[in-house]
PDB file of N, CA and C in Angstrom:
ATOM      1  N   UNK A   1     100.012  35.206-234.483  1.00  0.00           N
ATOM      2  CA  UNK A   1     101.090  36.164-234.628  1.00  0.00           C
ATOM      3  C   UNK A   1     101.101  36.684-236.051  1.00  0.00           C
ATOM      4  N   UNK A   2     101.463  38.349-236.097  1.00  0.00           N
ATOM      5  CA  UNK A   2     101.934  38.602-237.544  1.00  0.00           C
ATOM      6  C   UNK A   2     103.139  38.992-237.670  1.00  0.00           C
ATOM      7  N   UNK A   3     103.056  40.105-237.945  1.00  0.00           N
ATOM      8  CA  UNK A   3     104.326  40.916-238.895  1.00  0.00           C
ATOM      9  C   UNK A   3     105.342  39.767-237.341  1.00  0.00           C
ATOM     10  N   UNK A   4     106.566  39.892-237.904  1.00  0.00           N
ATOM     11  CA  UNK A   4     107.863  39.367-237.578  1.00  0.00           C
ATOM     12  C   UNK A   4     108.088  38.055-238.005  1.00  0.00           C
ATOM     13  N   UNK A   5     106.945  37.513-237.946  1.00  0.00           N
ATOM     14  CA  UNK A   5     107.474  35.760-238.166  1.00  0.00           C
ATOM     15  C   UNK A   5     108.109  35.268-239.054  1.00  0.00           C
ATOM     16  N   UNK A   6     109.260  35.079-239.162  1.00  0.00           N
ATOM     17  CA  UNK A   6     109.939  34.567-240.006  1.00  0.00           C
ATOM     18  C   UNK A   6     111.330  35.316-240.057  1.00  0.00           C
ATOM     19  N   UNK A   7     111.533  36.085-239.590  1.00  0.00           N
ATOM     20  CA  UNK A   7     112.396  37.009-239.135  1.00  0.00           C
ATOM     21  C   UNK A   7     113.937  36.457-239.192  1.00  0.00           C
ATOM     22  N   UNK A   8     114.887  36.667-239.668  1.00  0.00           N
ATOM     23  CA  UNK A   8     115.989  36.199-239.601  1.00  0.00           C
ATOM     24  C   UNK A   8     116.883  35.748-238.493  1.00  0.00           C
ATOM     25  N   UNK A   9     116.435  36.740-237.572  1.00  0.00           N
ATOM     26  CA  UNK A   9     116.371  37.037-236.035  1.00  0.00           C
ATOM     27  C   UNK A   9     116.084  37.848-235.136  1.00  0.00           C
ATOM     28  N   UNK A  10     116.300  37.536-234.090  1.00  0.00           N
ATOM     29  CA  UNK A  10     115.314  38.274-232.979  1.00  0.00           C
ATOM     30  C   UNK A  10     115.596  39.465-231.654  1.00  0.00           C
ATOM     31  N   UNK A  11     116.965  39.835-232.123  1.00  0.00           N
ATOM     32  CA  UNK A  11     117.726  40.641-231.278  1.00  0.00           C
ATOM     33  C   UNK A  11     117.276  42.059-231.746  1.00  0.00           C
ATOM     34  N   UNK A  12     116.653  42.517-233.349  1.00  0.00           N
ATOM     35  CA  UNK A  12     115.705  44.296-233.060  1.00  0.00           C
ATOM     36  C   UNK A  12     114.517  43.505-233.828  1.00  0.00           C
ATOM     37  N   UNK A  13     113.964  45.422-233.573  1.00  0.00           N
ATOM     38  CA  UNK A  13     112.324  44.875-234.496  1.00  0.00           C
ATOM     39  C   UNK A  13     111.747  44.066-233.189  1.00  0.00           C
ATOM     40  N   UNK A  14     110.624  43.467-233.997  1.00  0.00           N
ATOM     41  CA  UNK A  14     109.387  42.976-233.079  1.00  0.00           C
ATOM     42  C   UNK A  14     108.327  42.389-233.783  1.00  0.00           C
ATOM     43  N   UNK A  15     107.391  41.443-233.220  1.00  0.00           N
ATOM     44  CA  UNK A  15     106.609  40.525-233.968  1.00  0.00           C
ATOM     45  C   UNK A  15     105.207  41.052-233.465  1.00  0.00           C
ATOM     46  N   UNK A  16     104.215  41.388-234.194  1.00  0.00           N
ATOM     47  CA  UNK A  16     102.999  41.826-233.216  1.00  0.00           C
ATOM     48  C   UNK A  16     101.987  40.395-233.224  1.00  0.00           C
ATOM     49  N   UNK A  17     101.243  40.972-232.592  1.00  0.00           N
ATOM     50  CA  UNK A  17      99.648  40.022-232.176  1.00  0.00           C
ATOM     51  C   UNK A  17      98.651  40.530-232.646  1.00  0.00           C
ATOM     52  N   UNK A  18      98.393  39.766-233.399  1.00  0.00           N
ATOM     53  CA  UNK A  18      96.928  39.982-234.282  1.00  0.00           C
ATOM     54  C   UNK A  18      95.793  39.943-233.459  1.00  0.00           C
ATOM     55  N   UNK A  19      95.166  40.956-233.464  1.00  0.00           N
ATOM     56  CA  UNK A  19      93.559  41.329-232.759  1.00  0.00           C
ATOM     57  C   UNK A  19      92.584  41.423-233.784  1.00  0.00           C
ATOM     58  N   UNK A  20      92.719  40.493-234.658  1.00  0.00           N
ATOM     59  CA  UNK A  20      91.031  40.768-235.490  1.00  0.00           C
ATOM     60  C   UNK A  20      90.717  39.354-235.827  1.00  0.00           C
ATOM     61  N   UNK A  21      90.464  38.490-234.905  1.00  0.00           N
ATOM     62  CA  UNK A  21      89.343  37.534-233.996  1.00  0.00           C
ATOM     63  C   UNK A  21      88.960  37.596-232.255  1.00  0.00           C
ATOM     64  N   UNK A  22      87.570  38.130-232.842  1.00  0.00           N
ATOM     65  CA  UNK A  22      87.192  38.224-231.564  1.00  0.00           C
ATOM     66  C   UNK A  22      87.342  37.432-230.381  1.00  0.00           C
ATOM     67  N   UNK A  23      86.225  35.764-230.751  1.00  0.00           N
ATOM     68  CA  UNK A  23      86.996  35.075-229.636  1.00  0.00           C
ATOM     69  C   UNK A  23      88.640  35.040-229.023  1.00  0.00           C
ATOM     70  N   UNK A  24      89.129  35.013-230.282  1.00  0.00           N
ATOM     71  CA  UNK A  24      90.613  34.754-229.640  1.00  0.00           C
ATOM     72  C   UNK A  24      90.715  35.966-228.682  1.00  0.00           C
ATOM     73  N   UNK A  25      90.529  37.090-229.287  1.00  0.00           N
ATOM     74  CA  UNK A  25      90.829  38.019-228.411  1.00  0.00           C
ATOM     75  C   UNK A  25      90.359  37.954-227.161  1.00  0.00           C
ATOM     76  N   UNK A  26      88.898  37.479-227.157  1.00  0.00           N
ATOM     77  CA  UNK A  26      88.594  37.544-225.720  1.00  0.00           C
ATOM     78  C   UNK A  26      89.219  36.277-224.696  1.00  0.00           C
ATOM     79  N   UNK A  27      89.224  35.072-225.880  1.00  0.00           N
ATOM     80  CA  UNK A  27      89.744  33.801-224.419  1.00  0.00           C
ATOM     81  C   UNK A  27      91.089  34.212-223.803  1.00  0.00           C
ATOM     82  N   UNK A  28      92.116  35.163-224.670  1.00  0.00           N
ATOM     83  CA  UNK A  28      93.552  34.959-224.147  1.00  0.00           C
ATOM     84  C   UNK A  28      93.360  36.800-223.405  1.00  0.00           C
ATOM     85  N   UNK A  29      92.194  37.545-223.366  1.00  0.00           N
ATOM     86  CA  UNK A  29      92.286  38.970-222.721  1.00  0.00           C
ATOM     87  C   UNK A  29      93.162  39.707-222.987  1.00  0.00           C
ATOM     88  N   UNK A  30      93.260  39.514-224.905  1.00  0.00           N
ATOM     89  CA  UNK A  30      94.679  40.409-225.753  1.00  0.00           C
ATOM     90  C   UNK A  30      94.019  42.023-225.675  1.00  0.00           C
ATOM     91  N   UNK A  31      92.471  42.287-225.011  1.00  0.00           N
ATOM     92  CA  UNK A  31      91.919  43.596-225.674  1.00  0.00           C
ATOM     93  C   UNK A  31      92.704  44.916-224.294  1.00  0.00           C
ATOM     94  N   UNK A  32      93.142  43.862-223.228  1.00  0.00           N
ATOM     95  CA  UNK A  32      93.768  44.405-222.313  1.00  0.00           C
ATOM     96  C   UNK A  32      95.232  44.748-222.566  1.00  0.00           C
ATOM     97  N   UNK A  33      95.558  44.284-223.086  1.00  0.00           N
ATOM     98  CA  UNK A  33      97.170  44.621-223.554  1.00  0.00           C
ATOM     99  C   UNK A  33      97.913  45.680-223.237  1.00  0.00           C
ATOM    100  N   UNK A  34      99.003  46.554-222.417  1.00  0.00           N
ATOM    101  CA  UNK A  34      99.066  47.351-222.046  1.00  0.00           C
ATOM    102  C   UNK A  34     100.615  47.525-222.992  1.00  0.00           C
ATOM    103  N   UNK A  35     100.892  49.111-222.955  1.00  0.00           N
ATOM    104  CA  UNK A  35     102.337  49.406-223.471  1.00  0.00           C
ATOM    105  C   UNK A  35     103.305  48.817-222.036  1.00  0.00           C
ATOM    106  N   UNK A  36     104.311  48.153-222.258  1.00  0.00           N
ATOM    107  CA  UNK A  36     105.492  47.385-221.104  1.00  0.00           C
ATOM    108  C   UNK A  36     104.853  46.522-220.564  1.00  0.00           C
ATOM    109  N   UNK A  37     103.907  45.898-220.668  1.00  0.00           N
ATOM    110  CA  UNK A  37     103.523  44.324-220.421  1.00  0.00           C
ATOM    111  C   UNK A  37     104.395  43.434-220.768  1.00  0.00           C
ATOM    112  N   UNK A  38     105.059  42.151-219.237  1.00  0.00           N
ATOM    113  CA  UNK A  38     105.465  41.334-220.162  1.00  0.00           C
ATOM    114  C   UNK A  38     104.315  40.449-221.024  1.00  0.00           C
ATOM    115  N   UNK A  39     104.725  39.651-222.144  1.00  0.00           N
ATOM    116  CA  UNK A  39     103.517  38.471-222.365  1.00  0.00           C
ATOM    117  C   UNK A  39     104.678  37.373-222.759  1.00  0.00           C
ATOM    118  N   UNK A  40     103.782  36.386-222.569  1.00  0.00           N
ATOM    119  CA  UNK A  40     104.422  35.420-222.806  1.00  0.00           C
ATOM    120  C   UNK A  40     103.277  34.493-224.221  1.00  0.00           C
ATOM    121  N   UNK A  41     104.308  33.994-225.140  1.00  0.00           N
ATOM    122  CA  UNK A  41     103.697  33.495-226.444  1.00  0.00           C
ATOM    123  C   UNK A  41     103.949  31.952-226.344  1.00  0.00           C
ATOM    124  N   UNK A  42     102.797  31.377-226.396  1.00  0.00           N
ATOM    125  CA  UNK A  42     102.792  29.807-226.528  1.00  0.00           C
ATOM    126  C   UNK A  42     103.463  29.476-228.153  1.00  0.00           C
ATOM    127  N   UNK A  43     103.942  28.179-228.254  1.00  0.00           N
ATOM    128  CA  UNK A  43     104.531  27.282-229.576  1.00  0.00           C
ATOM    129  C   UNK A  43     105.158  28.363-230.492  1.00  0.00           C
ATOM    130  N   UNK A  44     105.829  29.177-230.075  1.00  0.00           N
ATOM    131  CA  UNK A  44     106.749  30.054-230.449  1.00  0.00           C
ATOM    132  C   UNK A  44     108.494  30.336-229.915  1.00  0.00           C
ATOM    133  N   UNK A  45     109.268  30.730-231.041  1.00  0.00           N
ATOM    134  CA  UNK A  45     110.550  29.952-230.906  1.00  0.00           C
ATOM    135  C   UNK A  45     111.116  31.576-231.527  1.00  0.00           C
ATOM    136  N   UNK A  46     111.944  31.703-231.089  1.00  0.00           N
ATOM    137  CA  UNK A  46     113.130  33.261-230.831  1.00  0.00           C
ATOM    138  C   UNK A  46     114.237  33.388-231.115  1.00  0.00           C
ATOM    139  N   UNK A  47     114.878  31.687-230.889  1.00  0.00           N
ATOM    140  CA  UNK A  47     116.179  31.083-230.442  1.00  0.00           C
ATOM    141  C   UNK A  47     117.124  31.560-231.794  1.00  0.00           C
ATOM    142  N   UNK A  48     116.683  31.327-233.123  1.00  0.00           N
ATOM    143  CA  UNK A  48     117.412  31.911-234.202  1.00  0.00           C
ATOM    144  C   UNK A  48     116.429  32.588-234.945  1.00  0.00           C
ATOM    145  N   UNK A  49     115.486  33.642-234.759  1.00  0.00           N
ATOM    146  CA  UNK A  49     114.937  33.950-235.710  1.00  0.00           C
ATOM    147  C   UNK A  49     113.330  34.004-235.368  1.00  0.00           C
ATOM    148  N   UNK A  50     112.364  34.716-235.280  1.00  0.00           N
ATOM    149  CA  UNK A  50     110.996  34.129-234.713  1.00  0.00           C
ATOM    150  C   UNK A  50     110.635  33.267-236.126  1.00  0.00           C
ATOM    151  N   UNK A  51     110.059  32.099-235.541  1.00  0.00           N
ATOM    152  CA  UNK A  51     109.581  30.890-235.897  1.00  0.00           C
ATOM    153  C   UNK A  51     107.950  30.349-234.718  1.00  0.00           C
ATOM    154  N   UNK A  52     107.011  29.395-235.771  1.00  0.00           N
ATOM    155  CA  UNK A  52     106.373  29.226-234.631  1.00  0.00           C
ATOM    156  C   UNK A  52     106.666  27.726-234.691  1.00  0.00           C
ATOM    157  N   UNK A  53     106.624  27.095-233.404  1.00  0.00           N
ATOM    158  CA  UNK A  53     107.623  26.119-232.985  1.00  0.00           C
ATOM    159  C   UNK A  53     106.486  25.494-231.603  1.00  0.00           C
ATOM    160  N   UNK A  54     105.458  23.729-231.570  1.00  0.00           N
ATOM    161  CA  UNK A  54     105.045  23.720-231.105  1.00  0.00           C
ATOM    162  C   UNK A  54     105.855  23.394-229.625  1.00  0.00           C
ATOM    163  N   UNK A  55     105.150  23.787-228.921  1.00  0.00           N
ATOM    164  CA  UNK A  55     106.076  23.824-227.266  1.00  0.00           C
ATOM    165  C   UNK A  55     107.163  24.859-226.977  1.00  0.00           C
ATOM    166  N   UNK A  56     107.131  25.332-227.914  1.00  0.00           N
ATOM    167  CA  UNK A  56     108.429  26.022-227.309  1.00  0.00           C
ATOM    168  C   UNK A  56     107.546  28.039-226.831  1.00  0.00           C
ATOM    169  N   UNK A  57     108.254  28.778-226.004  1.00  0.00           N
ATOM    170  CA  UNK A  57     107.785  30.048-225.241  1.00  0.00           C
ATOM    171  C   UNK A  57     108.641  30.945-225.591  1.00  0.00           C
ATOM    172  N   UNK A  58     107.966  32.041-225.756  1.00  0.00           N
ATOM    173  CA  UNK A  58     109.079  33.543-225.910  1.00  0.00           C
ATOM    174  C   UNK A  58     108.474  34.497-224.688  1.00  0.00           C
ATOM    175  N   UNK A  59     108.733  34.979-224.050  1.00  0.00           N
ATOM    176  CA  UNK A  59     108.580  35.899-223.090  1.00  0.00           C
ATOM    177  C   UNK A  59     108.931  37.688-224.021  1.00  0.00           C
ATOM    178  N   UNK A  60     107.893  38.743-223.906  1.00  0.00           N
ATOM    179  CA  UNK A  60     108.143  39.496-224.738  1.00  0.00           C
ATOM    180  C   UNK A  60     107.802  40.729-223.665  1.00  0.00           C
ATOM    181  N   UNK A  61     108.090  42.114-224.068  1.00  0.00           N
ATOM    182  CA  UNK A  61     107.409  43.346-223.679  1.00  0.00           C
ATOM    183  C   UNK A  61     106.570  43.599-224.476  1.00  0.00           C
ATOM    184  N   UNK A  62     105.462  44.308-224.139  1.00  0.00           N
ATOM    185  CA  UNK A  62     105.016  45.209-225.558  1.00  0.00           C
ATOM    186  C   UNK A  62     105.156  46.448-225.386  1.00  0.00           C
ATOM    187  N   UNK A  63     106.130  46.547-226.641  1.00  0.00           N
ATOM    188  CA  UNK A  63     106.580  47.830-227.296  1.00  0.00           C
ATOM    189  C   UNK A  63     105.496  49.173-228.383  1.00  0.00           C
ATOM    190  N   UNK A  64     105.182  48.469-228.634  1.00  0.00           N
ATOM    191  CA  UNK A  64     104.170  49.199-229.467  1.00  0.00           C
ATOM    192  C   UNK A  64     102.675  48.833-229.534  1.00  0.00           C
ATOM    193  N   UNK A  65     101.701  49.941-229.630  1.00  0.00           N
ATOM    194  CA  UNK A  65      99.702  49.590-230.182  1.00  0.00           C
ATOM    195  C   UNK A  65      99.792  48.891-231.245  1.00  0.00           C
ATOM    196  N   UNK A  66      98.111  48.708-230.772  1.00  0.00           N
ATOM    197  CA  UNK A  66      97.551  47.694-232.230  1.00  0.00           C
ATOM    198  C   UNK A  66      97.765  48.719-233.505  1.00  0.00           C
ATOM    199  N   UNK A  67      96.860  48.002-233.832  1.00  0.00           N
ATOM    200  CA  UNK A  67      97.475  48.546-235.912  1.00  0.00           C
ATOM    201  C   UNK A  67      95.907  48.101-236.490  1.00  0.00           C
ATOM    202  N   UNK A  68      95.454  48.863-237.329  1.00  0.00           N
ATOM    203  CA  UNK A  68      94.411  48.219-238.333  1.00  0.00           C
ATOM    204  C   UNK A  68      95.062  47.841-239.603  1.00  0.00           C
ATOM    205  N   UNK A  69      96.124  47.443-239.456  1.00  0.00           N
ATOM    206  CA  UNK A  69      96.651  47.249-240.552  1.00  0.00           C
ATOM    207  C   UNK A  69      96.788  45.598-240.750  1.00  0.00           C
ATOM    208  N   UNK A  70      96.115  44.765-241.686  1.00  0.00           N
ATOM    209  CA  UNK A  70      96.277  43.248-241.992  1.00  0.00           C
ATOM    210  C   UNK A  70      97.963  42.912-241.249  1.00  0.00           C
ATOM    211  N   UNK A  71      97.647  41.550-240.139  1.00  0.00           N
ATOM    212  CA  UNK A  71      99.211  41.239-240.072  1.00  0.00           C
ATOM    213  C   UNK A  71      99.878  41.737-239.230  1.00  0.00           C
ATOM    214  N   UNK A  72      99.171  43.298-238.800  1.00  0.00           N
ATOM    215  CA  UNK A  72     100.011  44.209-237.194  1.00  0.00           C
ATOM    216  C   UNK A  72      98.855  44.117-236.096  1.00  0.00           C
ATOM    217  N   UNK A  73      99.703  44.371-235.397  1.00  0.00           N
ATOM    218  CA  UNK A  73      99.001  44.300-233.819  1.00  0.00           C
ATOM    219  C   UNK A  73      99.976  44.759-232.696  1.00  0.00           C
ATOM    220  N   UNK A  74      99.755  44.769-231.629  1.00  0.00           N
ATOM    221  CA  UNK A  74     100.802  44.875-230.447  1.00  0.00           C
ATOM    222  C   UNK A  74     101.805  43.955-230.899  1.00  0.00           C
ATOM    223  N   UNK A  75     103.395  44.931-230.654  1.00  0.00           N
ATOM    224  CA  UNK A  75     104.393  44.562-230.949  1.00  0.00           C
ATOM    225  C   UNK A  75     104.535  43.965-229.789  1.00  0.00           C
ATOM    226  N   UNK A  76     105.564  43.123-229.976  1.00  0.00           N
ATOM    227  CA  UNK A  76     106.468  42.458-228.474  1.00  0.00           C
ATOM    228  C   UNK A  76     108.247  41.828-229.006  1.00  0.00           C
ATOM    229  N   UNK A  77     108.676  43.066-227.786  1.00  0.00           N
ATOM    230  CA  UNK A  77     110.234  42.429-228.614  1.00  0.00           C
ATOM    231  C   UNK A  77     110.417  41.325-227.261  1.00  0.00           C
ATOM    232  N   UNK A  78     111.193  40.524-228.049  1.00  0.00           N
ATOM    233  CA  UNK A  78     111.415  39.590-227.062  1.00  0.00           C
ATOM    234  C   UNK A  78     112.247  39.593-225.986  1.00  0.00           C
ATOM    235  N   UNK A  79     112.529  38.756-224.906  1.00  0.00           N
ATOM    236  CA  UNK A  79     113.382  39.267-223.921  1.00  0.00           C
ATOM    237  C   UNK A  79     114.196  37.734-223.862  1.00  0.00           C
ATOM    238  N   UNK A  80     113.243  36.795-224.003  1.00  0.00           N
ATOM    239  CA  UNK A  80     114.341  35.284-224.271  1.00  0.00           C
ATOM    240  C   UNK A  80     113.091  34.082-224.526  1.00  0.00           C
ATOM    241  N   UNK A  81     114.024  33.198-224.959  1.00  0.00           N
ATOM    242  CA  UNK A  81     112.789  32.117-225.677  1.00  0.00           C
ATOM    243  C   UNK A  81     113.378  30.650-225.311  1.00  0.00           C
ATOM    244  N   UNK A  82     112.561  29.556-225.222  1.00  0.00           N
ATOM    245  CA  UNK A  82     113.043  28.439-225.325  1.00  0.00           C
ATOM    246  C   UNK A  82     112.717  28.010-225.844  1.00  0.00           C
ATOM    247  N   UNK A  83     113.241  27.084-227.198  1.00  0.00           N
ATOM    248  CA  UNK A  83     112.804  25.766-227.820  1.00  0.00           C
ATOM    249  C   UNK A  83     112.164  24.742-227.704  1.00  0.00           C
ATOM    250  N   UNK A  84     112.319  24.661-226.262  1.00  0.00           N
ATOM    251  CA  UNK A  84     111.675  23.224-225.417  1.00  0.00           C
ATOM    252  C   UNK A  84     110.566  23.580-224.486  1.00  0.00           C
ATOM    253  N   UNK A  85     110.461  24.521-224.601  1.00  0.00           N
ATOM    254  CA  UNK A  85     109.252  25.006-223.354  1.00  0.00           C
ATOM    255  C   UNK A  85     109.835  25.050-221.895  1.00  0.00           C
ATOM    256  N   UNK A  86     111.309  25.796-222.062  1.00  0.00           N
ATOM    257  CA  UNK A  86     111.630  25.036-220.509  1.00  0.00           C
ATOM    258  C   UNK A  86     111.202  26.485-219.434  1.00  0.00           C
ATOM    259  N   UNK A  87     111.052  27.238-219.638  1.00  0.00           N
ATOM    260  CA  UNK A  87     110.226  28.809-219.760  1.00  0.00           C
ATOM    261  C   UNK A  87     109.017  28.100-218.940  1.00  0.00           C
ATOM    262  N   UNK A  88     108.682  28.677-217.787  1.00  0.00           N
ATOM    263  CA  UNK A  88     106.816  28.190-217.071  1.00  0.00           C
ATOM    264  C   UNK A  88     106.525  29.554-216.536  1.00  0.00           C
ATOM    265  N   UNK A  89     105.236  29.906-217.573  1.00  0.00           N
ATOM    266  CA  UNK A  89     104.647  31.706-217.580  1.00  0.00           C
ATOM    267  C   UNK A  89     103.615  31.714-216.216  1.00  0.00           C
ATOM    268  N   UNK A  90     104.107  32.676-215.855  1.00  0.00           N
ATOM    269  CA  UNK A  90     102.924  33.248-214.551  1.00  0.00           C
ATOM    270  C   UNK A  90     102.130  34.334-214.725  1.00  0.00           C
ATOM    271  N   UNK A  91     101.138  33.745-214.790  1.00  0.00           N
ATOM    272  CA  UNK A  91     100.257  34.883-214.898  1.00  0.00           C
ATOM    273  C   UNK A  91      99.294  36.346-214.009  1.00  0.00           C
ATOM    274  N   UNK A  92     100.015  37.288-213.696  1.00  0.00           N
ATOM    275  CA  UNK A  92     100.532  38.625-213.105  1.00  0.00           C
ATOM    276  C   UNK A  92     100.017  39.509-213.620  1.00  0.00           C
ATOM    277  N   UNK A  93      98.788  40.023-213.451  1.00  0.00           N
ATOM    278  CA  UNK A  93      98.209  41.266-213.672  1.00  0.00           C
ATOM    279  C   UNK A  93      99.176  42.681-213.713  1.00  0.00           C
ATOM    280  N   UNK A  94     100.006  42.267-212.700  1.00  0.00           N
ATOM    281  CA  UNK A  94     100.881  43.985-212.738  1.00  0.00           C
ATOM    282  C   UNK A  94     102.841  43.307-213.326  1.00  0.00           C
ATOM    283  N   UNK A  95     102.020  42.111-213.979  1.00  0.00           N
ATOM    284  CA  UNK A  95     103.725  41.877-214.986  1.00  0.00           C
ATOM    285  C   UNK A  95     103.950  43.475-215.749  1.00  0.00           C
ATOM    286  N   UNK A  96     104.536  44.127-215.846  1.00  0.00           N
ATOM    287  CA  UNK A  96     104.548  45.883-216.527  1.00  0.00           C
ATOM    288  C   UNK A  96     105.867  46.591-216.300  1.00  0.00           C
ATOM    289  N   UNK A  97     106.594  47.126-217.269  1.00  0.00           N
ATOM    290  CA  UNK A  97     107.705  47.518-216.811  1.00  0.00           C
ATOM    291  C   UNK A  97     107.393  49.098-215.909  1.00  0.00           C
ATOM    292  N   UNK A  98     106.540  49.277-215.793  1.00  0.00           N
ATOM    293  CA  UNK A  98     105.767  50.629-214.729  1.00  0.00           C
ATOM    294  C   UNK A  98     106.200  49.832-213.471  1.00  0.00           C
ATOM    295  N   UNK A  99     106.152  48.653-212.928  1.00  0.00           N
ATOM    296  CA  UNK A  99     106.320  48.321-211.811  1.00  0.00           C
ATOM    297  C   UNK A  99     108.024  48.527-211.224  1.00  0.00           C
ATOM    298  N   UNK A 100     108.453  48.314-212.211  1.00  0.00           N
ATOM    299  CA  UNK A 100     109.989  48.177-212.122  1.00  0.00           C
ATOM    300  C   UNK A 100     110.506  49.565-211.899  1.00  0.00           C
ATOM    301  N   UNK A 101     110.137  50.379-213.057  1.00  0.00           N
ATOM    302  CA  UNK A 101     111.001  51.748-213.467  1.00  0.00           C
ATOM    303  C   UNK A 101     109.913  53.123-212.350  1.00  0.00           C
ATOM    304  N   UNK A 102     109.152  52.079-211.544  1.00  0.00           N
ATOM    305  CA  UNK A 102     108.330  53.474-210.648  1.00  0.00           C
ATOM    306  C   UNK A 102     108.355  53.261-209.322  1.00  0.00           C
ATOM    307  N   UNK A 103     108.620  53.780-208.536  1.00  0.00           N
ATOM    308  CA  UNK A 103     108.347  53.330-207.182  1.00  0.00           C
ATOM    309  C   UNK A 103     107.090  53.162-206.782  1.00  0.00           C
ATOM    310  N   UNK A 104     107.423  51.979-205.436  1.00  0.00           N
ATOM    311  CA  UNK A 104     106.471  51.845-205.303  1.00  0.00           C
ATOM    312  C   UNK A 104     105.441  52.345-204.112  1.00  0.00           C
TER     313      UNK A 104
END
């Protein structure tokens, strides 16, 4: 994760995902990333502030593209987080807020 972490809190703004390691990029399939994707972020914490926090999940949209900029990447504002990991992510090719806001 970059830009946001540390954030005072987590209700505006947004934390992006760093895309400049390749492997990473390819084991977690960040090069797919779509605008209104949900994602969900492992050992990351929301609850007061983004923090990274082992076990704990944030469930996010992405709001905004990558960035060549050190530190930016796809934004994701969050939608809710748990401390404890009590959050269990499914993984959904058409997770997308296109599914919701379009008929089908």
């Amino acid at each position: 994760m970059g830009s946001g972490i540390g954030s005072a809190h987590s209700f505006s703004g947004d934390y992006d995902i760093q895309l400049f390691d390749g492997p990473t990029v390819e084991e977690y399939k960040l090069a797919d990333i779509r605008l209104g994707d949900f994602v969900a972020i492992s050992d990351a914490d929301a609850t007061y502030g983004r923090i990274y926090k082992t076990g704990a999940i944030v469930i996010g949209i992405v709001v905004h593209s990558a960035c060549v900029q050190a530190g930016h990447g796809p934004g994701v504002m969050v939608v809710m987080s748990s401390k404890n990991g009590r959050i269990k992510p499914i993984i959904d090719s058409e997770a997308n807020l296109s599914r919701i806001f379009t008929p089908l």
